[in-house]
C-alpha atoms as a PDB file:
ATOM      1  CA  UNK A   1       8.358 -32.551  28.590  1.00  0.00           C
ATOM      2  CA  UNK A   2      11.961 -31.219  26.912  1.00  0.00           C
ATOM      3  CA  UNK A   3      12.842 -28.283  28.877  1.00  0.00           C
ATOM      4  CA  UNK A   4      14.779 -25.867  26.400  1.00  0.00           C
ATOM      5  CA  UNK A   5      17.861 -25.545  28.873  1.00  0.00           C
ATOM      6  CA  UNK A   6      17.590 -29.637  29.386  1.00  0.00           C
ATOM      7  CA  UNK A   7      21.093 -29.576  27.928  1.00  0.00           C
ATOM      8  CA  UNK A   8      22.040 -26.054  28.444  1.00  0.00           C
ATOM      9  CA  UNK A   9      25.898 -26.135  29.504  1.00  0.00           C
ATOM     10  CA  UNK A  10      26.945 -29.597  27.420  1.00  0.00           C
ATOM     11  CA  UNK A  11      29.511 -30.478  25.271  1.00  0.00           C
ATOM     12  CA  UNK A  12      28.313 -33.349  22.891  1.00  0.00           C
ATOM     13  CA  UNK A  13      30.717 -34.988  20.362  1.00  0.00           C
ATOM     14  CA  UNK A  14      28.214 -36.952  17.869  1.00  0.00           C
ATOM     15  CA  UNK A  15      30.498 -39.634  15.390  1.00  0.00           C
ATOM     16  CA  UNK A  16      28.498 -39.835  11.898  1.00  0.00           C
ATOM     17  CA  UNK A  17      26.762 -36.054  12.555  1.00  0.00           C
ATOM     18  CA  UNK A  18      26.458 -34.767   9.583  1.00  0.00           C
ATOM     19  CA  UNK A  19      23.694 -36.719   7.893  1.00  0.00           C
ATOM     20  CA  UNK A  20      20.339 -38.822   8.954  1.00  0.00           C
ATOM     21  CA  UNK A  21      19.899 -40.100  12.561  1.00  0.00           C
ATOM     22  CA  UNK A  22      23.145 -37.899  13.592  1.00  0.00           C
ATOM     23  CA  UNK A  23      22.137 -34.929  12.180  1.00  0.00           C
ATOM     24  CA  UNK A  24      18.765 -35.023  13.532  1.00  0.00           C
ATOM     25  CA  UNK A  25      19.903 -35.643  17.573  1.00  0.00           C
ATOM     26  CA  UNK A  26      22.779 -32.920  16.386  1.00  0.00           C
ATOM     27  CA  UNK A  27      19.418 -30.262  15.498  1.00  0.00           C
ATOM     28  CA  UNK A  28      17.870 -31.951  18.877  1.00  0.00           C
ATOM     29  CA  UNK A  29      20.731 -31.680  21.140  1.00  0.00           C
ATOM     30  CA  UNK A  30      21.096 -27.691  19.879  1.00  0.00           C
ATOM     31  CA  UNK A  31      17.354 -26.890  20.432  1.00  0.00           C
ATOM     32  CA  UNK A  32      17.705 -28.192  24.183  1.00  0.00           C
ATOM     33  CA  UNK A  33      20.694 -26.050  24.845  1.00  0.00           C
ATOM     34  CA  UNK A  34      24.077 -28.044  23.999  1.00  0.00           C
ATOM     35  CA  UNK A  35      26.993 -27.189  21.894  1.00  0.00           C
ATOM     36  CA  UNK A  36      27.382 -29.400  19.138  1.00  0.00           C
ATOM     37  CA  UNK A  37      30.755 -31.211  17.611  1.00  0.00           C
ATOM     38  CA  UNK A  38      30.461 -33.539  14.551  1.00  0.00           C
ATOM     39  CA  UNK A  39      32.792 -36.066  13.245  1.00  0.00           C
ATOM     40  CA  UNK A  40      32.280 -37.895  10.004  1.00  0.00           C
ATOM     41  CA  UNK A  41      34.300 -38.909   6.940  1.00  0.00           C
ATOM     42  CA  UNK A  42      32.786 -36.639   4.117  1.00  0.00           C
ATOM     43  CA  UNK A  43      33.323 -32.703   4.738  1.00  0.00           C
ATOM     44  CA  UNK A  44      30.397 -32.014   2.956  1.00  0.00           C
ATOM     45  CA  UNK A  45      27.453 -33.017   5.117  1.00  0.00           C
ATOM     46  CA  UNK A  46      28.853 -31.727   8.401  1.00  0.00           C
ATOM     47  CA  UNK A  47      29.763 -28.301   7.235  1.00  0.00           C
ATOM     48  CA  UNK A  48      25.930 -27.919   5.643  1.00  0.00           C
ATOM     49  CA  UNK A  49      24.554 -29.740   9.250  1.00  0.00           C
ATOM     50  CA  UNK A  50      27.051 -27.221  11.450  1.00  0.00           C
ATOM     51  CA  UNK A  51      25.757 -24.265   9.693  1.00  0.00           C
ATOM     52  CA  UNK A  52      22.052 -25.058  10.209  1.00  0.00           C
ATOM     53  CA  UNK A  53      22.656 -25.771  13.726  1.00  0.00           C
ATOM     54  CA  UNK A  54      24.857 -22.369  13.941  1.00  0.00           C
ATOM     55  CA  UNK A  55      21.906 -20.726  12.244  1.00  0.00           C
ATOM     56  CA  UNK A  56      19.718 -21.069  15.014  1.00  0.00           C
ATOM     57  CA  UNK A  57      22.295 -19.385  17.561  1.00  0.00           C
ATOM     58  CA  UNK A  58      24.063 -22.765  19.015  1.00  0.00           C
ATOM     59  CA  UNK A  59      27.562 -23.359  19.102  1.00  0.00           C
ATOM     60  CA  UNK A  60      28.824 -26.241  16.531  1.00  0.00           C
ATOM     61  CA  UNK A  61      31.846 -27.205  15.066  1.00  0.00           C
ATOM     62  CA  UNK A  62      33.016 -30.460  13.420  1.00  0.00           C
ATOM     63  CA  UNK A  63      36.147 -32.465  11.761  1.00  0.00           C
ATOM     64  CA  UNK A  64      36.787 -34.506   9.046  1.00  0.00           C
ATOM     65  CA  UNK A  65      37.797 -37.869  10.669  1.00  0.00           C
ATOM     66  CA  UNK A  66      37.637 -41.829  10.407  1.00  0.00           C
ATOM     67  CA  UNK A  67      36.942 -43.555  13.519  1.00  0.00           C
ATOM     68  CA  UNK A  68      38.325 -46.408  12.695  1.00  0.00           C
ATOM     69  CA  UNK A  69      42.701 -44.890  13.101  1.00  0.00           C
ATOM     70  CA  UNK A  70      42.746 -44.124  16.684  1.00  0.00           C
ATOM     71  CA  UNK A  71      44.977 -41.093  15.950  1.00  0.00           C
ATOM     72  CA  UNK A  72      42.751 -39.290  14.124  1.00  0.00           C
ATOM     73  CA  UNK A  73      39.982 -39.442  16.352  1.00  0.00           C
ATOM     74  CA  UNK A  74      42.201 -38.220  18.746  1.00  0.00           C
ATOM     75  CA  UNK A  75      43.428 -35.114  16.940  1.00  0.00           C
ATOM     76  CA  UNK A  76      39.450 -34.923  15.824  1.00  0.00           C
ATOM     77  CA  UNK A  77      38.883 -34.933  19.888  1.00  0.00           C
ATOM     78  CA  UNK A  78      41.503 -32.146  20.323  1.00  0.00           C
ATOM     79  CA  UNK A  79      39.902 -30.154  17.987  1.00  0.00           C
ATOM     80  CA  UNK A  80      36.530 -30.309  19.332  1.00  0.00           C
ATOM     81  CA  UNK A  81      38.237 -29.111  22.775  1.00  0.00           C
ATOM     82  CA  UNK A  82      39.952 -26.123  21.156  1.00  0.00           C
ATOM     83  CA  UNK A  83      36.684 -24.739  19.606  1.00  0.00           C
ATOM     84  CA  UNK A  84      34.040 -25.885  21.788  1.00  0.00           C
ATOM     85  CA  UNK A  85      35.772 -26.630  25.355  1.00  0.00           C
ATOM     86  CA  UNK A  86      36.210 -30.071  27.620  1.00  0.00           C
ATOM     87  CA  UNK A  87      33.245 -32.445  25.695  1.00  0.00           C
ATOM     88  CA  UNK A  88      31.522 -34.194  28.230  1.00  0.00           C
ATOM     89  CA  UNK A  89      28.998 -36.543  26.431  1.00  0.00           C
ATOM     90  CA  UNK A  90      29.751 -38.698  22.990  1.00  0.00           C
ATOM     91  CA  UNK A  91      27.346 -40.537  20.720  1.00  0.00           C
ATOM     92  CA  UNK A  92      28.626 -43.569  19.025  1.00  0.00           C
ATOM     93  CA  UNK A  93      26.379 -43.144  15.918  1.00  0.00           C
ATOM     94  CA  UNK A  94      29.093 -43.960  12.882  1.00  0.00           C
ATOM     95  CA  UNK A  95      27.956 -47.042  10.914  1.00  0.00           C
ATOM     96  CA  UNK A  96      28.037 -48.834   7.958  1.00  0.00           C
ATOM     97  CA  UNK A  97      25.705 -51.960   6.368  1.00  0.00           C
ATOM     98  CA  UNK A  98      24.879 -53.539   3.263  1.00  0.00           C
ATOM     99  CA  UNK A  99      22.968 -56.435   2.913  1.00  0.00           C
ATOM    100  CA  UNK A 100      25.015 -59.447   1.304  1.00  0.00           C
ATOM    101  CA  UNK A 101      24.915 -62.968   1.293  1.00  0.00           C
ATOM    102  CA  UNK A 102      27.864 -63.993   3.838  1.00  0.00           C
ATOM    103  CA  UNK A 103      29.432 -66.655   1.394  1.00  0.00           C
ATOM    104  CA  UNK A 104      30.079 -63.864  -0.912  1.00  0.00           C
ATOM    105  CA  UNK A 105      31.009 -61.556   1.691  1.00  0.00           C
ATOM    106  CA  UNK A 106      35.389 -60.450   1.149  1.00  0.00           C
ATOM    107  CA  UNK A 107      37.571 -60.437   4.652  1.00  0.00           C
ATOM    108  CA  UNK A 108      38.005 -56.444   3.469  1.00  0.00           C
ATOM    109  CA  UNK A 109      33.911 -56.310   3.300  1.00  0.00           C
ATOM    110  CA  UNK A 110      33.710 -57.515   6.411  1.00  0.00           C
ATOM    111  CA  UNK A 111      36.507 -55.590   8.146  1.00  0.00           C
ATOM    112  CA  UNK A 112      34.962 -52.316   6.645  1.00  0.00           C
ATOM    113  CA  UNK A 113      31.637 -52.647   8.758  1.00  0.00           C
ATOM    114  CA  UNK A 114      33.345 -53.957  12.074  1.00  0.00           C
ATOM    115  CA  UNK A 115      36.311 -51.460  11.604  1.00  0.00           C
ATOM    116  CA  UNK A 116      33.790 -48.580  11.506  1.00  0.00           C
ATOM    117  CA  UNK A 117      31.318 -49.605  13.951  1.00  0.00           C
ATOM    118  CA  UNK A 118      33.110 -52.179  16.698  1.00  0.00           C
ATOM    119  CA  UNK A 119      36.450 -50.448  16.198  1.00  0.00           C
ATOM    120  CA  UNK A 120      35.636 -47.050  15.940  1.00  0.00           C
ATOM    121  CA  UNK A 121      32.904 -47.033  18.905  1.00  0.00           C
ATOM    122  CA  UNK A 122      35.929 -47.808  20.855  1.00  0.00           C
ATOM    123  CA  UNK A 123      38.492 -45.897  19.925  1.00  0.00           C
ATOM    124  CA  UNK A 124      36.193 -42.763  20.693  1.00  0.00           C
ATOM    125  CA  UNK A 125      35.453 -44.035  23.662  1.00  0.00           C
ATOM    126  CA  UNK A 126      38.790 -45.170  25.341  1.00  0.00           C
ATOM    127  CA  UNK A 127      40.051 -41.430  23.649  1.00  0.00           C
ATOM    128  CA  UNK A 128      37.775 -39.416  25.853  1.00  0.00           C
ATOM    129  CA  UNK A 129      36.989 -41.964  28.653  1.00  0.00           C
ATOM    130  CA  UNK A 130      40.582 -41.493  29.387  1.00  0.00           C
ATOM    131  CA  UNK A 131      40.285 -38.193  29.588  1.00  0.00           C
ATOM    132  CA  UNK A 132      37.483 -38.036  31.666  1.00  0.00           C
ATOM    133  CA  UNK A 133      38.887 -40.687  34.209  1.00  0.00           C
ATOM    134  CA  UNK A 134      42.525 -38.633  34.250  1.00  0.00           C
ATOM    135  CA  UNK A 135      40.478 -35.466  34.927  1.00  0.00           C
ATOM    136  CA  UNK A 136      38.145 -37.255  37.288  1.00  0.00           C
ATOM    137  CA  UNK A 137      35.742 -35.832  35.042  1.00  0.00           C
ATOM    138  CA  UNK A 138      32.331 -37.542  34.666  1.00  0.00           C
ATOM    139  CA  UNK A 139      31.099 -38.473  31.020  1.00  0.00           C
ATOM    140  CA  UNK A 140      28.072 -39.899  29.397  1.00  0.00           C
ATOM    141  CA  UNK A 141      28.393 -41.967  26.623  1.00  0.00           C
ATOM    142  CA  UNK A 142      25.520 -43.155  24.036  1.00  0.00           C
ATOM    143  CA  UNK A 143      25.825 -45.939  21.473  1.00  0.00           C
ATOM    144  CA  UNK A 144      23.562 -46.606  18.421  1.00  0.00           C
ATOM    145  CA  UNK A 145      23.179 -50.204  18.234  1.00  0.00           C
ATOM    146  CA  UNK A 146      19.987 -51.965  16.128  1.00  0.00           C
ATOM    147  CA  UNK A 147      17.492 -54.408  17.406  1.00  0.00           C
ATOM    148  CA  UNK A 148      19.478 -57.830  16.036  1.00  0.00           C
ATOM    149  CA  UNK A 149      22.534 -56.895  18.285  1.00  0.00           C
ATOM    150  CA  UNK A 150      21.506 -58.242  21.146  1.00  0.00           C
ATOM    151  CA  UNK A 151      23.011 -62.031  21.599  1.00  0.00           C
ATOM    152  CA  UNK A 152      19.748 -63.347  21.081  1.00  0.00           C
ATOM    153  CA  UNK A 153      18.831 -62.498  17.997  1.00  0.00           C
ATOM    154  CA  UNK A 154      21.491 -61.728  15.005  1.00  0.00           C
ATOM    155  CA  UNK A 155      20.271 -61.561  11.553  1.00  0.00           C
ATOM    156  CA  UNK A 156      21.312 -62.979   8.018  1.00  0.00           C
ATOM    157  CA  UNK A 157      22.490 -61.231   4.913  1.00  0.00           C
ATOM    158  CA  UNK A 158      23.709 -58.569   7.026  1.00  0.00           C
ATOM    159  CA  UNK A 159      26.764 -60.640   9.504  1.00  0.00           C
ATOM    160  CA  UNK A 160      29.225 -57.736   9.627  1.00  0.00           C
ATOM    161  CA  UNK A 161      26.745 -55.573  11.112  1.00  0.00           C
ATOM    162  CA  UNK A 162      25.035 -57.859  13.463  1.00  0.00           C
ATOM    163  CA  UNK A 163      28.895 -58.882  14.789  1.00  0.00           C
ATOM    164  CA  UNK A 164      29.981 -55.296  14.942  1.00  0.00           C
ATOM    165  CA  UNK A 165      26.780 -53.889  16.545  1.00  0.00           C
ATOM    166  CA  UNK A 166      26.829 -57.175  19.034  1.00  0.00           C
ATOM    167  CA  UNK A 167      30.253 -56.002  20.045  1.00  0.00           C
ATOM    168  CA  UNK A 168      29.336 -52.568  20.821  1.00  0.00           C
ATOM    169  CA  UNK A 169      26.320 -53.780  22.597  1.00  0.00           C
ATOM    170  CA  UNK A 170      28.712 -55.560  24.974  1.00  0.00           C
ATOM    171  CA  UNK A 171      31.150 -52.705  25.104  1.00  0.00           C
ATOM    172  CA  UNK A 172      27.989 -50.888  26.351  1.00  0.00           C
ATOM    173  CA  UNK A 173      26.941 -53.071  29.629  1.00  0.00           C
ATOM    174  CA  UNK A 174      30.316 -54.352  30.289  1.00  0.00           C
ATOM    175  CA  UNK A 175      31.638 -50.479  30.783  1.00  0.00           C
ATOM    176  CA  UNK A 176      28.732 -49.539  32.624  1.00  0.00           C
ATOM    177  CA  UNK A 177      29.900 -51.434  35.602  1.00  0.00           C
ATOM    178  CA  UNK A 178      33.537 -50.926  35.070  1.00  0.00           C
ATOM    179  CA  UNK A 179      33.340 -47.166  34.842  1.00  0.00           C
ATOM    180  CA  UNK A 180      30.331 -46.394  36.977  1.00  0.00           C
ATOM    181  CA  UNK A 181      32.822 -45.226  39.818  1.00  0.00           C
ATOM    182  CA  UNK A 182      34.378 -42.656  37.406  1.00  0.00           C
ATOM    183  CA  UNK A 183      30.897 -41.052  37.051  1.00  0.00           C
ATOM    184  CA  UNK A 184      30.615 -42.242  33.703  1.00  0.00           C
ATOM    185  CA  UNK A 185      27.754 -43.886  32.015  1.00  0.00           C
ATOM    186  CA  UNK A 186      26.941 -45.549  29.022  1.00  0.00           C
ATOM    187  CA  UNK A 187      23.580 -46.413  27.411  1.00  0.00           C
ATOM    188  CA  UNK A 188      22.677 -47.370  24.081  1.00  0.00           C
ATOM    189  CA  UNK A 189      19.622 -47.199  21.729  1.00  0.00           C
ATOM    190  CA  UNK A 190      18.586 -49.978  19.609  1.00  0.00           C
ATOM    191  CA  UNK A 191      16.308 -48.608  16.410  1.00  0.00           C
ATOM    192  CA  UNK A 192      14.325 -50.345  14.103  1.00  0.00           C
ATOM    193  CA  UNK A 193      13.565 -49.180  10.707  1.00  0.00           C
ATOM    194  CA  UNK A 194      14.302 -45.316  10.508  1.00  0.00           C
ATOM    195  CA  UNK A 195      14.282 -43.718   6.701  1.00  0.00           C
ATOM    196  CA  UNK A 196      17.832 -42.338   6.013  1.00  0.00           C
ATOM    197  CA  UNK A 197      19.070 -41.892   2.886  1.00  0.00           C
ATOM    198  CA  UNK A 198      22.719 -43.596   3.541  1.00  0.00           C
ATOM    199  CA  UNK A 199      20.868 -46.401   5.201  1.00  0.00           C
ATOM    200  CA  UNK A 200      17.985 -47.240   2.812  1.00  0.00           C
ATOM    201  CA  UNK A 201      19.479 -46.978   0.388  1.00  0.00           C
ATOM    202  CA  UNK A 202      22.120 -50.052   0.858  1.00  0.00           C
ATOM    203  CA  UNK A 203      19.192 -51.821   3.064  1.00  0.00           C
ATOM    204  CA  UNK A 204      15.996 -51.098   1.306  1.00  0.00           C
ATOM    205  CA  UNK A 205      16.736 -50.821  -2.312  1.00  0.00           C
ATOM    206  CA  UNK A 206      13.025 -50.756  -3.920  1.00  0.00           C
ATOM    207  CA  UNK A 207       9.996 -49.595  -3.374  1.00  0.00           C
ATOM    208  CA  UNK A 208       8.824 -52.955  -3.067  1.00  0.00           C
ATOM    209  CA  UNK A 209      11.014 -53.858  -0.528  1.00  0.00           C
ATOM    210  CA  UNK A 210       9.852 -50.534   1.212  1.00  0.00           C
ATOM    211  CA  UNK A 211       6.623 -51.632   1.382  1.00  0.00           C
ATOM    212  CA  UNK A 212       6.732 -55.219   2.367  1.00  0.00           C
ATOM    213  CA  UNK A 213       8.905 -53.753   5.245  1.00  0.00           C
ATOM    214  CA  UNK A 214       5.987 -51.295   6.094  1.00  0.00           C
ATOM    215  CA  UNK A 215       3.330 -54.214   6.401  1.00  0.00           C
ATOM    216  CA  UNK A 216       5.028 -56.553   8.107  1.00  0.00           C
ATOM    217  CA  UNK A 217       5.795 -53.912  10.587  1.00  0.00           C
ATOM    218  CA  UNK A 218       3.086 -54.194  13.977  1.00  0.00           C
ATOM    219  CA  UNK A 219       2.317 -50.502  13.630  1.00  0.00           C
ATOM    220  CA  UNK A 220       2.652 -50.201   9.792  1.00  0.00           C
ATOM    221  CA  UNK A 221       4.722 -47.588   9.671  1.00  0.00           C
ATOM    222  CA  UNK A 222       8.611 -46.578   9.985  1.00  0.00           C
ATOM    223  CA  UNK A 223      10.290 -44.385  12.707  1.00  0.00           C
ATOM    224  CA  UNK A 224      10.713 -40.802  12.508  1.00  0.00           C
ATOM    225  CA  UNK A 225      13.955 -39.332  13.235  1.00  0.00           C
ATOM    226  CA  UNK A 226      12.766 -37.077  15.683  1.00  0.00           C
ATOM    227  CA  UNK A 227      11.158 -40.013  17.386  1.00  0.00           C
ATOM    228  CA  UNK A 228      14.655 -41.138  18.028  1.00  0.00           C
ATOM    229  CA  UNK A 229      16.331 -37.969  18.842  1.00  0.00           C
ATOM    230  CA  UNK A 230      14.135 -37.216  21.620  1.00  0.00           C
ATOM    231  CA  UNK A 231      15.375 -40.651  22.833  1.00  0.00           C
ATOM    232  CA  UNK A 232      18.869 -39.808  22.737  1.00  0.00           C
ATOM    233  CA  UNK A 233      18.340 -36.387  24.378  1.00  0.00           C
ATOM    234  CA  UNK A 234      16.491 -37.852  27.324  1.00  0.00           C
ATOM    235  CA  UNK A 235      19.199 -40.352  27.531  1.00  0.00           C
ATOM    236  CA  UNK A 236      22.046 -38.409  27.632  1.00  0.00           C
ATOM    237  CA  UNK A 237      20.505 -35.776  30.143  1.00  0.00           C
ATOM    238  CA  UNK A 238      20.783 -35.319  33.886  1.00  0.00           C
ATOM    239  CA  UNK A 239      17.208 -36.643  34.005  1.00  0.00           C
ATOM    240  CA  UNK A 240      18.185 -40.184  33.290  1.00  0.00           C
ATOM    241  CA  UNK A 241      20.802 -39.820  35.556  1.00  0.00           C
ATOM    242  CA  UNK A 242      20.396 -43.298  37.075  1.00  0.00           C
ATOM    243  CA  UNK A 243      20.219 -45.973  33.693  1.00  0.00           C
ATOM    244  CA  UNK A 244      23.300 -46.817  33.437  1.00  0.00           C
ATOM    245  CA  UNK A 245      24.303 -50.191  30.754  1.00  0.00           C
ATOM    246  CA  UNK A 246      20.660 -49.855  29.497  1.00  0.00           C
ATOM    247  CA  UNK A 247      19.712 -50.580  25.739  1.00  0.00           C
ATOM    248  CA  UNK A 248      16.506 -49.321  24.675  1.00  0.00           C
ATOM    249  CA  UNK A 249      14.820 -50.580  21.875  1.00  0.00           C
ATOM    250  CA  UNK A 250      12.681 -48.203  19.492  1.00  0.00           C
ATOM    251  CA  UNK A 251      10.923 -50.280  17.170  1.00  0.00           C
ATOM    252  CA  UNK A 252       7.206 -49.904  17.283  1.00  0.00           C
ATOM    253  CA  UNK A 253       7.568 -53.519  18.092  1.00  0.00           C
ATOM    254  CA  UNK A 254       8.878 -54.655  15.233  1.00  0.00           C
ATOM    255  CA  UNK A 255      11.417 -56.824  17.207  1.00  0.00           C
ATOM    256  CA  UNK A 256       8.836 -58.844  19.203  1.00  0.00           C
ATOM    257  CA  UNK A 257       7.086 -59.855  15.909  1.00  0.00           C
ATOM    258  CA  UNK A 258       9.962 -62.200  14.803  1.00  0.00           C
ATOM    259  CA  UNK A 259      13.834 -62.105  15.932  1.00  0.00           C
ATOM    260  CA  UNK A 260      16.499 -60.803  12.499  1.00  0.00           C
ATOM    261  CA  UNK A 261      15.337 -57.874  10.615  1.00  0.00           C
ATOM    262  CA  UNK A 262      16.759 -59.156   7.324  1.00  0.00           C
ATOM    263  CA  UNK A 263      16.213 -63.036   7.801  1.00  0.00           C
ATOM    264  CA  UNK A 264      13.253 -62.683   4.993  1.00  0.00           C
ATOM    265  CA  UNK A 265      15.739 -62.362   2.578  1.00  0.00           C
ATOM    266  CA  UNK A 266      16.548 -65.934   2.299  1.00  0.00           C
ATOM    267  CA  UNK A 267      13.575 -66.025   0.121  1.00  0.00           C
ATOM    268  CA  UNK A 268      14.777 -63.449  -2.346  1.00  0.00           C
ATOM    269  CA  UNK A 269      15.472 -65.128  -5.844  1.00  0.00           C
ATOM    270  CA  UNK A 270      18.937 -64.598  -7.647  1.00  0.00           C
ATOM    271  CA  UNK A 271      17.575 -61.829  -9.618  1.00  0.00           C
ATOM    272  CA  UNK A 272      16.992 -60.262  -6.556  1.00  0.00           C
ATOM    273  CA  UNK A 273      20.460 -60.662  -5.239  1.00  0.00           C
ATOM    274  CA  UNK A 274      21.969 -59.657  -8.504  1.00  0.00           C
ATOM    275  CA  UNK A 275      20.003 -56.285  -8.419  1.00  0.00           C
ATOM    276  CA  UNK A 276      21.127 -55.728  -4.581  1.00  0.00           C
ATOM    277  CA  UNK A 277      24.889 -55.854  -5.241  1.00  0.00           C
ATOM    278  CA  UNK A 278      24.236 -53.931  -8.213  1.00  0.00           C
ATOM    279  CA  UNK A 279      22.670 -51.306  -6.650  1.00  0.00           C
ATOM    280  CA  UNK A 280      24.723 -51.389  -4.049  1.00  0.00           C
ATOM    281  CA  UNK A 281      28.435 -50.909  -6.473  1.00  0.00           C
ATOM    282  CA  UNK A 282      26.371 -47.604  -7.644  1.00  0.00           C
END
């Protein structure tokens, strides 16, 4: 089904690359033939994720950025152009979530999650959609949203995520239409549970919680990253040339089964609560 050269020739710019869901379409993207530029805050994790991918004989590089100043994501896009060449694909995948109860929730909390997530989805994507339009260059873009961002749904204990995410979901559709005549498109993805360690381990604290997750789920089970990643690839190819403002949910049905991924947390006792933020200050 994945043709090795399916992305033979690409340039793909992945926000939040070194580690979980980003590192595995990063591995994905390289095995189908693209070359491969990171962004992230922490050095660490995209210098280990860059090496594995150069280790296998594709072309990687990466930068030490935060999406949320426009500047540096900028200078982090310049980069990728000197080592790599024009980009011509991005993947909106830097995030961050906790769950909290909103009441307790600071304005700086808050800010954090939508600057990172709302804010920096579009700062990289005015940076190189302006390129791409000045160039007449066309672009595919790919934003990692979650199931409760759709204006349906939301979900408690976890607002600045579901506002953020929301936002970026909008972004999506409503440049899908406005760009389309620059030859660029924009899709998004909308997972369900996937086991990262930066995730679960803000979301899903226990193993208890773990497995009351796991049962409630329709298929019993969580997603695997390379589930997702063959998503993304398929997405951002030449083959799916003509979804354009699409959001595809990968869930295993999970959504369908009840609207809020978190809203069963209003039954969590104080205790509870108290070891969440605990864990969470670790």
């Amino acid at each position: 089904m994945y043709q090795t050269d399916l992305l033979k020739g690409r340039t793909i710019l992945i926000t939040g690359g070194g580690t979980g869901l980003g590192a595995a379409m990063a591995t994905r993207f390289a095995e189908l033939g693209a070359s491969l530029f990171l962004v992230g805050r922490r050095e660490d994790p995209l210098i280990q994720t860059v090496a594995d991918i150069r280790a296998t004989g594709a072309r990687a590089g990466w930068h030490s950025a935060d999406v949320r100043d426009f500047a540096t994501v900028e200078r982090a896009i310049a980069a990728a152009e000197a080592e790599l060449g024009p980009i011509d694909t991005l993947v909106n995948n830097a995030a961050g979530n906790f769950i909290a109860r909103t009441e307790r929730l600071t304005p700086n909390a808050f800010d954090a999650v939508v600057g990172i997530v709302l804010r920096g989805t579009f700062h990289c994507t005015l940076a190189l959609g302006r390129k791409w339009i000045a160039a007449k260059q066309p672009g595919t873009i790919l934003n990692i949203v979650t199931t409760y961002a759709d204006a349906n749904c939301g979900s408690g204990f976890v607002v600045p995520s579901a506002c953020a995410k929301s936002g970026v979901l909008a972004l999506t559709r409503s440049l899908a239409v406005e760009w389309a005549r620059h030859k660029i498109r924009l899709n998004a993805i909308a997972p369900g549970p996937f086991p990262t360690e930066g995730a679960f381990s803000r979301l899903v604290i226990t193993k208890e919680f773990e497995e009351q997750a796991r049962n409630r789920h329709p298929m019993k089970r969580f997603g695997r990253a390379a589930e997702l990643a063959n998503l993304a690839a398929f997405l951002v190819s030449a083959e799916s040339g003509y979804i354009n403002g699409e959001c595809v949910v990968i869930d295993g049905g999970e959504w369908l089964r009840g609207a809020g991924e978190f809203n069963h947390f209003v039954d969590l006792p104080d205790a509870a609560w108290d070891a969440l933020e605990a864990a969470r200050k670790k």
